[in-house]
PDB file of N, CA and C in Angstrom:
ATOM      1  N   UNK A   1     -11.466 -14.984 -65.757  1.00  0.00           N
ATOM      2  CA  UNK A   1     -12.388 -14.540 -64.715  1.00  0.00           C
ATOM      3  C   UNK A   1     -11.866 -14.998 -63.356  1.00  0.00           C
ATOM      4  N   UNK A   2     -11.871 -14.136 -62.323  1.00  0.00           N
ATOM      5  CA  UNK A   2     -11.462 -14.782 -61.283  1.00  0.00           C
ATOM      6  C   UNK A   2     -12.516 -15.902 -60.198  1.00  0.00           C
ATOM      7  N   UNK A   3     -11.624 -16.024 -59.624  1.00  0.00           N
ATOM      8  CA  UNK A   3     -12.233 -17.043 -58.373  1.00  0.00           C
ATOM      9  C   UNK A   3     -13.289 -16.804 -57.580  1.00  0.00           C
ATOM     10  N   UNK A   4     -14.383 -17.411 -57.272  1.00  0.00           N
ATOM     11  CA  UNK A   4     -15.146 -16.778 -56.383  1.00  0.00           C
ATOM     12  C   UNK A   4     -15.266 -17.935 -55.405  1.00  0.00           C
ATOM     13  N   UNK A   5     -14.753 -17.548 -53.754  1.00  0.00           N
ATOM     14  CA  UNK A   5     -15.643 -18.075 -52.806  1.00  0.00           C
ATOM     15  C   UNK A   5     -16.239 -17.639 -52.146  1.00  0.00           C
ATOM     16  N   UNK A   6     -17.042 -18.726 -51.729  1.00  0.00           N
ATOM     17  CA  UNK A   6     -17.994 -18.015 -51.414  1.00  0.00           C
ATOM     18  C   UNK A   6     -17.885 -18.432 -49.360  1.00  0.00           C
ATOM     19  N   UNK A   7     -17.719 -17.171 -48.368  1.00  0.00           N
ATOM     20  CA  UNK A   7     -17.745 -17.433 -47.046  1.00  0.00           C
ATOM     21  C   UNK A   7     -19.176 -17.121 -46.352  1.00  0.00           C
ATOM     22  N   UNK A   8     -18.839 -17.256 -45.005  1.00  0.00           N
ATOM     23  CA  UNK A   8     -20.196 -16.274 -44.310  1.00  0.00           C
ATOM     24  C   UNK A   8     -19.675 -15.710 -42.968  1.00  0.00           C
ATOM     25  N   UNK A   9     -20.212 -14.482 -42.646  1.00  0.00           N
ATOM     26  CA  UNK A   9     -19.898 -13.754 -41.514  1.00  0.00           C
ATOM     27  C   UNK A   9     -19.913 -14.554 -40.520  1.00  0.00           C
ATOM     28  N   UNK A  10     -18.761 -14.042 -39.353  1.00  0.00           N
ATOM     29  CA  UNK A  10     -19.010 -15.014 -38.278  1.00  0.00           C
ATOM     30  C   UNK A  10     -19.030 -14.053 -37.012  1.00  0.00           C
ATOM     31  N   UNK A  11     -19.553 -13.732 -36.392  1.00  0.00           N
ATOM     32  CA  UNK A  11     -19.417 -12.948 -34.600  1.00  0.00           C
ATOM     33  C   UNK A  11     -18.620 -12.788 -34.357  1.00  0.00           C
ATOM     34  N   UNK A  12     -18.248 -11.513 -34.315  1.00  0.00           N
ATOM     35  CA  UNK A  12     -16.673 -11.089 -32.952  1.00  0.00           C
ATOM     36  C   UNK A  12     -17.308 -10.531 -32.166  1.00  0.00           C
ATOM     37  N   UNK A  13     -17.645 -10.681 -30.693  1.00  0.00           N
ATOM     38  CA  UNK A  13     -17.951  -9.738 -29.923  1.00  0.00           C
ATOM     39  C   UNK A  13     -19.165  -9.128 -30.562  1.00  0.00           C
ATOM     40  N   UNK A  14     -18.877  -7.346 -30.619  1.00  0.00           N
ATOM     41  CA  UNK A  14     -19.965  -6.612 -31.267  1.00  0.00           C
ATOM     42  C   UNK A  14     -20.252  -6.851 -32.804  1.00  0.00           C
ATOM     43  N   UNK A  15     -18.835  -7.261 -33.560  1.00  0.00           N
ATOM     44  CA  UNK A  15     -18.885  -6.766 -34.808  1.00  0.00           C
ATOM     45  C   UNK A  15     -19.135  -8.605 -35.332  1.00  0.00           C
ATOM     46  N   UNK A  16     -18.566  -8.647 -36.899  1.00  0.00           N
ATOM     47  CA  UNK A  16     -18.590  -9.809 -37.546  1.00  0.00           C
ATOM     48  C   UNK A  16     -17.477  -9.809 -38.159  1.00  0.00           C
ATOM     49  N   UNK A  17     -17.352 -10.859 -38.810  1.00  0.00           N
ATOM     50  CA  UNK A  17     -15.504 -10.896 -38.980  1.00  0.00           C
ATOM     51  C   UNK A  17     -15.841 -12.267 -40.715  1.00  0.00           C
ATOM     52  N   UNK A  18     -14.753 -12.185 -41.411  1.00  0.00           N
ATOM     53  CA  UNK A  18     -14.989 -13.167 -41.917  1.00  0.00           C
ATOM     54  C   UNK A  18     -13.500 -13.936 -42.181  1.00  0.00           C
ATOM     55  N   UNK A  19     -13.942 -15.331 -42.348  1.00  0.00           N
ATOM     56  CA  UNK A  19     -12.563 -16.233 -42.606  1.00  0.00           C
ATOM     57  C   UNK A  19     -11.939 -16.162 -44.098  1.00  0.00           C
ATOM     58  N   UNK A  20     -11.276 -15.874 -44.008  1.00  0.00           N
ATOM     59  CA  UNK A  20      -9.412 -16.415 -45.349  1.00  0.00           C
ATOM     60  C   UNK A  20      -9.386 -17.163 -45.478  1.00  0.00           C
ATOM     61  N   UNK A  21      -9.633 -17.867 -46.256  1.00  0.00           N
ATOM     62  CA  UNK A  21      -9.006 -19.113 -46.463  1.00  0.00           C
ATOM     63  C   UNK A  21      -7.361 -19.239 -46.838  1.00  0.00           C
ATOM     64  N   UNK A  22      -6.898 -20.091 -46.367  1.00  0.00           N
ATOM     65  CA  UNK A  22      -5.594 -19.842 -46.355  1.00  0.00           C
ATOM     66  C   UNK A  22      -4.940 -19.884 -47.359  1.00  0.00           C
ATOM     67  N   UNK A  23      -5.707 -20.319 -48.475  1.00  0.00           N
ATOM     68  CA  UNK A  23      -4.519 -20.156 -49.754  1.00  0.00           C
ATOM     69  C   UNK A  23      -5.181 -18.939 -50.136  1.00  0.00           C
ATOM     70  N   UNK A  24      -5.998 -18.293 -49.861  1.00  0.00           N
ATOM     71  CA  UNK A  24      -5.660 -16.789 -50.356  1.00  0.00           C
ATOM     72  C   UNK A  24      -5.392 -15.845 -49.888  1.00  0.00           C
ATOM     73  N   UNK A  25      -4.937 -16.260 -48.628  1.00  0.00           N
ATOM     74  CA  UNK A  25      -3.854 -15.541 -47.553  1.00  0.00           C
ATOM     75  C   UNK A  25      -2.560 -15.671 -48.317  1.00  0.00           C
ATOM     76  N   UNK A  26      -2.389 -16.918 -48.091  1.00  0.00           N
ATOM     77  CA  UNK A  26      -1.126 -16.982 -49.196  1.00  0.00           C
ATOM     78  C   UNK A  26      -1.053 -16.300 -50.355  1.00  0.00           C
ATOM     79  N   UNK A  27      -1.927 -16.326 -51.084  1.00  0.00           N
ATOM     80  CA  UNK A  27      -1.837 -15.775 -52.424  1.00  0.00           C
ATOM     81  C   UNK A  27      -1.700 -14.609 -52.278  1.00  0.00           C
ATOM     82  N   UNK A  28      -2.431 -13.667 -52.056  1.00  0.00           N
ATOM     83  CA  UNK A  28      -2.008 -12.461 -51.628  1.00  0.00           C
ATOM     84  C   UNK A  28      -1.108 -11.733 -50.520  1.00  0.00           C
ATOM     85  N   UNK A  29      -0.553 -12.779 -49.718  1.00  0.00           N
ATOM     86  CA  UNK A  29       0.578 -12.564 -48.744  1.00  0.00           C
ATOM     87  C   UNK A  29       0.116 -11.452 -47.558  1.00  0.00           C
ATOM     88  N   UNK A  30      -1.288 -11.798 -47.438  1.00  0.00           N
ATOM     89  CA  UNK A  30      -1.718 -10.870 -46.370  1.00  0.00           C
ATOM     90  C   UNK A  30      -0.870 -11.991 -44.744  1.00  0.00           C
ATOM     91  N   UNK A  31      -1.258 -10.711 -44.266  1.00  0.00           N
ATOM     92  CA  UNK A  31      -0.366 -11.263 -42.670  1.00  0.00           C
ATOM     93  C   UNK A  31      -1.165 -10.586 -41.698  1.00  0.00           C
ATOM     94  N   UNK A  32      -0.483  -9.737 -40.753  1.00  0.00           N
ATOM     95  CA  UNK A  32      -1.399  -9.226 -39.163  1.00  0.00           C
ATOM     96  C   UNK A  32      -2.013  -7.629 -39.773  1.00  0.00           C
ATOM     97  N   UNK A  33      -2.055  -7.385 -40.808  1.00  0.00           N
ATOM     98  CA  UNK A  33      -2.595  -6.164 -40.823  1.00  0.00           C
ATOM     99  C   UNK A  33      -2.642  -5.552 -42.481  1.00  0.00           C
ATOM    100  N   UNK A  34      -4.175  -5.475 -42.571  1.00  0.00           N
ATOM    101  CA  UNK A  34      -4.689  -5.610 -43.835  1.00  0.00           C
ATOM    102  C   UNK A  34      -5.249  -3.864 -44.152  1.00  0.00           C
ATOM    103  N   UNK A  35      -5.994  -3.235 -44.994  1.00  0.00           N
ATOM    104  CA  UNK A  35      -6.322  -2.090 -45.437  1.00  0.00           C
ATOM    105  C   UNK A  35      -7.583  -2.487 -45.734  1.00  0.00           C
ATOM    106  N   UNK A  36      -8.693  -1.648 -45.395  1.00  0.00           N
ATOM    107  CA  UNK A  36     -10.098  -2.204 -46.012  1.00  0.00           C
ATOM    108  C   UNK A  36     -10.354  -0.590 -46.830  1.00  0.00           C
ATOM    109  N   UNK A  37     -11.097  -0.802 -47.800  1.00  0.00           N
ATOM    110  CA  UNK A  37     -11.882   0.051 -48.485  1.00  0.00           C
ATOM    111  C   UNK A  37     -12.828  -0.122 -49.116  1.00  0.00           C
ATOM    112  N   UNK A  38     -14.042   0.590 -48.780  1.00  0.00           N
ATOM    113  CA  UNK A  38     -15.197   0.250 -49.393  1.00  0.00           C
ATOM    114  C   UNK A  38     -15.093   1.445 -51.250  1.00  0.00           C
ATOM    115  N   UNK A  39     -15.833   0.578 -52.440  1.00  0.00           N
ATOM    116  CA  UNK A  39     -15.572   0.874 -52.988  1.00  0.00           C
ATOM    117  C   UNK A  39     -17.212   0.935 -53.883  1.00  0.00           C
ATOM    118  N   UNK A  40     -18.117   1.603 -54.400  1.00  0.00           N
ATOM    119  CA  UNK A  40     -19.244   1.333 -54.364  1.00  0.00           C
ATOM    120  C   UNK A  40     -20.087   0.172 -53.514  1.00  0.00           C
ATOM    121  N   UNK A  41     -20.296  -1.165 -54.011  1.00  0.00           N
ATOM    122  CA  UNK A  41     -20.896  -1.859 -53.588  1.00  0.00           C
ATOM    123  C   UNK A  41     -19.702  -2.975 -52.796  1.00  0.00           C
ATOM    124  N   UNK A  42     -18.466  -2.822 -52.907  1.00  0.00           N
ATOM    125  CA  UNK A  42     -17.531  -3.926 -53.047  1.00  0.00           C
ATOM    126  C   UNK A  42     -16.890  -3.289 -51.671  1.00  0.00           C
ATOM    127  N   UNK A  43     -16.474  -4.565 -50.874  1.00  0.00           N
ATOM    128  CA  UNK A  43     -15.212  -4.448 -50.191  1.00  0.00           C
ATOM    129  C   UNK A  43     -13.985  -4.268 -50.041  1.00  0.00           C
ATOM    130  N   UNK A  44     -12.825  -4.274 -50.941  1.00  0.00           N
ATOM    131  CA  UNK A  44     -11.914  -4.113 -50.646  1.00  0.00           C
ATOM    132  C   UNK A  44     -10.652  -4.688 -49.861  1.00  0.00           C
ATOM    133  N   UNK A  45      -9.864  -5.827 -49.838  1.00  0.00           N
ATOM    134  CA  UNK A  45      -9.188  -6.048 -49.025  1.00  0.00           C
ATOM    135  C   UNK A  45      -7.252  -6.013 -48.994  1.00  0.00           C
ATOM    136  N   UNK A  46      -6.484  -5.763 -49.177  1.00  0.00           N
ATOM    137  CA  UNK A  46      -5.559  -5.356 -49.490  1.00  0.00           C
ATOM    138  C   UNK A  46      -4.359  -5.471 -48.082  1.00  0.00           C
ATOM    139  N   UNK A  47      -3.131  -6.044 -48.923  1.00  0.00           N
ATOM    140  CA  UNK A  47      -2.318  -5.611 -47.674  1.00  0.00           C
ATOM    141  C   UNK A  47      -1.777  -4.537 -47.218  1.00  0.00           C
ATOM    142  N   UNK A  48      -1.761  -4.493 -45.931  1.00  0.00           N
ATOM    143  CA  UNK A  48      -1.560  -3.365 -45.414  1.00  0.00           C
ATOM    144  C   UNK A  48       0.143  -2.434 -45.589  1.00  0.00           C
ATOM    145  N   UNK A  49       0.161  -0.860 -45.596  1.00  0.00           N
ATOM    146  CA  UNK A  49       1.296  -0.661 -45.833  1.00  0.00           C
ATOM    147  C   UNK A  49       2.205  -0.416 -44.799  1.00  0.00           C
ATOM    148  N   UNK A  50       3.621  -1.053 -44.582  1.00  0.00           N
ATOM    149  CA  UNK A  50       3.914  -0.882 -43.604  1.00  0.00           C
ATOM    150  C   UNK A  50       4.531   0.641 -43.649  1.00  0.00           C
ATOM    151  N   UNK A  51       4.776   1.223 -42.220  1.00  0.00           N
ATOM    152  CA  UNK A  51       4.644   2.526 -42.476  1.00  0.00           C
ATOM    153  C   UNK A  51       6.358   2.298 -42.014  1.00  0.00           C
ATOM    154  N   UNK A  52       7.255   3.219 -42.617  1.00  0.00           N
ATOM    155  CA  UNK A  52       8.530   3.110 -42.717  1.00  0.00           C
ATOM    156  C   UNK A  52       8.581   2.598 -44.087  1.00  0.00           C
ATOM    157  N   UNK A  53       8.223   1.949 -44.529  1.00  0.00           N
ATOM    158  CA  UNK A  53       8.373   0.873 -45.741  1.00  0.00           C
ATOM    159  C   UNK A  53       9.520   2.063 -46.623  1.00  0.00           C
ATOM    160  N   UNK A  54      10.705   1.189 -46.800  1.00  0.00           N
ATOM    161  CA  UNK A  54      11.578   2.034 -47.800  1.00  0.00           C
ATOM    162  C   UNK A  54      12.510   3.477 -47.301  1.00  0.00           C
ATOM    163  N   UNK A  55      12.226   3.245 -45.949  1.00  0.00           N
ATOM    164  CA  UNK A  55      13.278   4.576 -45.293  1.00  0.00           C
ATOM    165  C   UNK A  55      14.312   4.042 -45.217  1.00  0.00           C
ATOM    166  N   UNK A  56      14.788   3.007 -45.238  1.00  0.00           N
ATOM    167  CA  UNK A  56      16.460   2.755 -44.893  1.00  0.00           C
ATOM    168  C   UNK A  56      16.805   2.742 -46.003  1.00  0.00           C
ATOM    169  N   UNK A  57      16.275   2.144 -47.163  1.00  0.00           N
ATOM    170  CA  UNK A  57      17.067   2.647 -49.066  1.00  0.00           C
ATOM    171  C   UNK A  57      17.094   4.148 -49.178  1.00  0.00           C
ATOM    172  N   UNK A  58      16.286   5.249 -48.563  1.00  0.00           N
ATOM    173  CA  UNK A  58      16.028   6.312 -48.948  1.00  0.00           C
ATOM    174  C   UNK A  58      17.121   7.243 -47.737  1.00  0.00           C
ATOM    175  N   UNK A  59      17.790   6.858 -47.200  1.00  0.00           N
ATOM    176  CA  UNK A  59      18.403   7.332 -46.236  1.00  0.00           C
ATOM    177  C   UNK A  59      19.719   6.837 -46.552  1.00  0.00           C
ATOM    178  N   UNK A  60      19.465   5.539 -46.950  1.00  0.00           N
ATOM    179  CA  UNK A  60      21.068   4.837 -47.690  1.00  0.00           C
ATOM    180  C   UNK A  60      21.543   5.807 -48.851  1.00  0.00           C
ATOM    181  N   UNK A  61      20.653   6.538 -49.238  1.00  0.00           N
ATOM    182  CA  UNK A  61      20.954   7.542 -50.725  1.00  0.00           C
ATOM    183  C   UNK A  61      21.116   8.850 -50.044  1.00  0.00           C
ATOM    184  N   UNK A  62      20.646   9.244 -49.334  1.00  0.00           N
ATOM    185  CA  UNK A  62      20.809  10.257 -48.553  1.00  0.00           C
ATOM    186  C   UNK A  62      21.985  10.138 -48.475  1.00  0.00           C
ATOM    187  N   UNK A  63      22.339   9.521 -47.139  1.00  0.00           N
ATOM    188  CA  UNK A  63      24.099   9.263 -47.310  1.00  0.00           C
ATOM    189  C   UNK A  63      24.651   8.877 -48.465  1.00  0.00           C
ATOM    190  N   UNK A  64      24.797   8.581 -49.040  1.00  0.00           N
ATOM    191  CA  UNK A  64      25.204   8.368 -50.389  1.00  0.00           C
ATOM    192  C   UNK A  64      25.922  10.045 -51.147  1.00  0.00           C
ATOM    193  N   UNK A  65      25.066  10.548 -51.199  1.00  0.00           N
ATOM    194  CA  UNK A  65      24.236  12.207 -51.661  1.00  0.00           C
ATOM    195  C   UNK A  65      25.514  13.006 -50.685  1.00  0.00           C
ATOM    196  N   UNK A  66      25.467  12.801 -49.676  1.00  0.00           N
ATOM    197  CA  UNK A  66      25.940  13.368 -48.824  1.00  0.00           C
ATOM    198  C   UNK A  66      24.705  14.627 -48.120  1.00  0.00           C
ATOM    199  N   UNK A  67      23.265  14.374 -48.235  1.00  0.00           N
ATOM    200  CA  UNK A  67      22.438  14.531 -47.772  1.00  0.00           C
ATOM    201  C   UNK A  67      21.666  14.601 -46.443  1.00  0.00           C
ATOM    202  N   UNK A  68      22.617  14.074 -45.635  1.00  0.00           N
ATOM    203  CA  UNK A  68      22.079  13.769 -44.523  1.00  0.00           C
ATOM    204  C   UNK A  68      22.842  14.385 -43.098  1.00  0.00           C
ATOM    205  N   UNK A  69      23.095  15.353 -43.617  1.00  0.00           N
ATOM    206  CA  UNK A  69      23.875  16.509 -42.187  1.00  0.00           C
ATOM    207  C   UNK A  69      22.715  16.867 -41.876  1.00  0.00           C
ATOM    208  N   UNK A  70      22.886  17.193 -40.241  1.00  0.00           N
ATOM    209  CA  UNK A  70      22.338  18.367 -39.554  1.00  0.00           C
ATOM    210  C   UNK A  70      22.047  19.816 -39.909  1.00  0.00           C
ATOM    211  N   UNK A  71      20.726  20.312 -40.202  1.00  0.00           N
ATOM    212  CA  UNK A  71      20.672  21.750 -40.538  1.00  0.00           C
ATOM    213  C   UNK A  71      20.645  22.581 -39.850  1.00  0.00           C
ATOM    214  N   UNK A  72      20.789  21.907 -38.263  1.00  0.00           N
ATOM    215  CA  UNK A  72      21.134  23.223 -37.406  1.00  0.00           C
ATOM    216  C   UNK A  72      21.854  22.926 -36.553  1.00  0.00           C
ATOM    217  N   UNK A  73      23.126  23.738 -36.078  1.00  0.00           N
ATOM    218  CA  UNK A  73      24.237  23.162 -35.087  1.00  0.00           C
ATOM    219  C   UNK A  73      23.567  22.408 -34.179  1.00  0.00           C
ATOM    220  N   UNK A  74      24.321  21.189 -33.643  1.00  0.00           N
ATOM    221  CA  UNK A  74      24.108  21.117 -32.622  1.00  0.00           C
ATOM    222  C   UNK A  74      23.883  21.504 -31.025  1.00  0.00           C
ATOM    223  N   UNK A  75      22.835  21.773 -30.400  1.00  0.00           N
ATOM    224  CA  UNK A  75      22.620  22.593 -29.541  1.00  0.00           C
ATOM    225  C   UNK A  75      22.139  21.893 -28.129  1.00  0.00           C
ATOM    226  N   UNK A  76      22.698  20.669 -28.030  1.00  0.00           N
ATOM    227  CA  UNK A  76      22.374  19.408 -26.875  1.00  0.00           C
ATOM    228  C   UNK A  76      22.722  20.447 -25.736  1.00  0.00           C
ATOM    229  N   UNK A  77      23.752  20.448 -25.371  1.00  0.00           N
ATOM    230  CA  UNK A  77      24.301  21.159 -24.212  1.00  0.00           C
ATOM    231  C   UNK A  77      24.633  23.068 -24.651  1.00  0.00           C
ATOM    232  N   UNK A  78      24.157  23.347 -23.322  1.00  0.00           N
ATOM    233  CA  UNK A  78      24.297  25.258 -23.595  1.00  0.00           C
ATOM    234  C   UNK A  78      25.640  25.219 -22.676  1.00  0.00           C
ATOM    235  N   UNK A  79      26.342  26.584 -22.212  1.00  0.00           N
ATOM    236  CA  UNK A  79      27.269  26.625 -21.912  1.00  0.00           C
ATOM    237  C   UNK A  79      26.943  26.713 -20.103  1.00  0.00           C
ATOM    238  N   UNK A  80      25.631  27.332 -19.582  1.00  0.00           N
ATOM    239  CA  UNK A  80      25.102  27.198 -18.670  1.00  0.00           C
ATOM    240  C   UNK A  80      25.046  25.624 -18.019  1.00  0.00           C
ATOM    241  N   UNK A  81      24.496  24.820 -19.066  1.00  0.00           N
ATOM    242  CA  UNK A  81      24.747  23.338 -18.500  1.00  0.00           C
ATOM    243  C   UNK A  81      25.185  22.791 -18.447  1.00  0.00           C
ATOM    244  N   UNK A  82      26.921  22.522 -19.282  1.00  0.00           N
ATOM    245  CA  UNK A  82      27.945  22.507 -18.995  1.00  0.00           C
ATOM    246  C   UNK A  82      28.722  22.889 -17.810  1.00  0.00           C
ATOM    247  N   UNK A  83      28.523  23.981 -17.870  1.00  0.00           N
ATOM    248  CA  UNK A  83      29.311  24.563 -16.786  1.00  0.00           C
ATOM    249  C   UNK A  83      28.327  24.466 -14.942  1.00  0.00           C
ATOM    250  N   UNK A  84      27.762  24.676 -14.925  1.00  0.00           N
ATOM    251  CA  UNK A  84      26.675  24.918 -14.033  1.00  0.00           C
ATOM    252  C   UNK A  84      25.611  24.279 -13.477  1.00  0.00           C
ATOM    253  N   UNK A  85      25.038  23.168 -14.015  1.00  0.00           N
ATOM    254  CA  UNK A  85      24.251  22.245 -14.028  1.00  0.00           C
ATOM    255  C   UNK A  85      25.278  20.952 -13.099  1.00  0.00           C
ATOM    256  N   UNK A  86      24.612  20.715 -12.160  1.00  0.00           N
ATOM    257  CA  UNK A  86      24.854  19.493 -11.511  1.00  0.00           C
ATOM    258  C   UNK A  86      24.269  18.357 -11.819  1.00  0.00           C
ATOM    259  N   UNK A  87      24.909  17.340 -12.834  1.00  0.00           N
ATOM    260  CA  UNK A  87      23.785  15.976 -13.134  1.00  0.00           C
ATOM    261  C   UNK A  87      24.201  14.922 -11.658  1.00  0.00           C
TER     262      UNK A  87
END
C-alpha cells in the first residue's frame, strides 16, 4: 500500500498551492515543471514532458537512414536577388 501524507493548502496570491516534501520530489524526480490531471475524485501529479524530448536520437537515425535531405531545392536566394538586390 502506498504512502500517505498528509499536507494542507497554502495561499498564492489568488490561487492555493501545496508543499512537496522533498523526498518525494526526489522520489519522483519532479523539478520546475510538473503535469496536473484531474482524474475522478483524485489529483494527479506527474512530471512534466519535456517537449523535444528524444529529437536528437530521432534525427541521429534520420541521418543514419540517410533521411534527412531537403525536399525542396533550395530556394534562399532568386536570381533577381543575387543579381539586383543591394544588401
Amino acid at each position: 500500500m502506498a504512502n500517505v501524507i498528509q499536507t494542507r493548502l497554502v495561499r498564492i496570491g489568488n490561487s492555493q498551492g501545496i508543499r512537496i516534501p522533498a523526498a518525494l520530489l526526489e522520489q519522483l524526480q519532479l523539478t520546475d515543471v510538473v503535469e496536473l490531471e484531474v482524474r475522478d475524485d483524485h489529483l494527479i501529479v506527474r512530471r512534466g514532458k519535456r517537449p523535444r524530448a528524444g529529437w536528437a536520437e530521432a534525427f541521429r537515425q534520420m541521418a543514419e537512414q540517410g533521411d534527412d535531405r531537403l525536399l525542396m531545392p533550395d530556394t534562399s536566394l532568386t536570381t533577381w536577388e543575387e543579381t539586383e538586390w543591394e544588401w
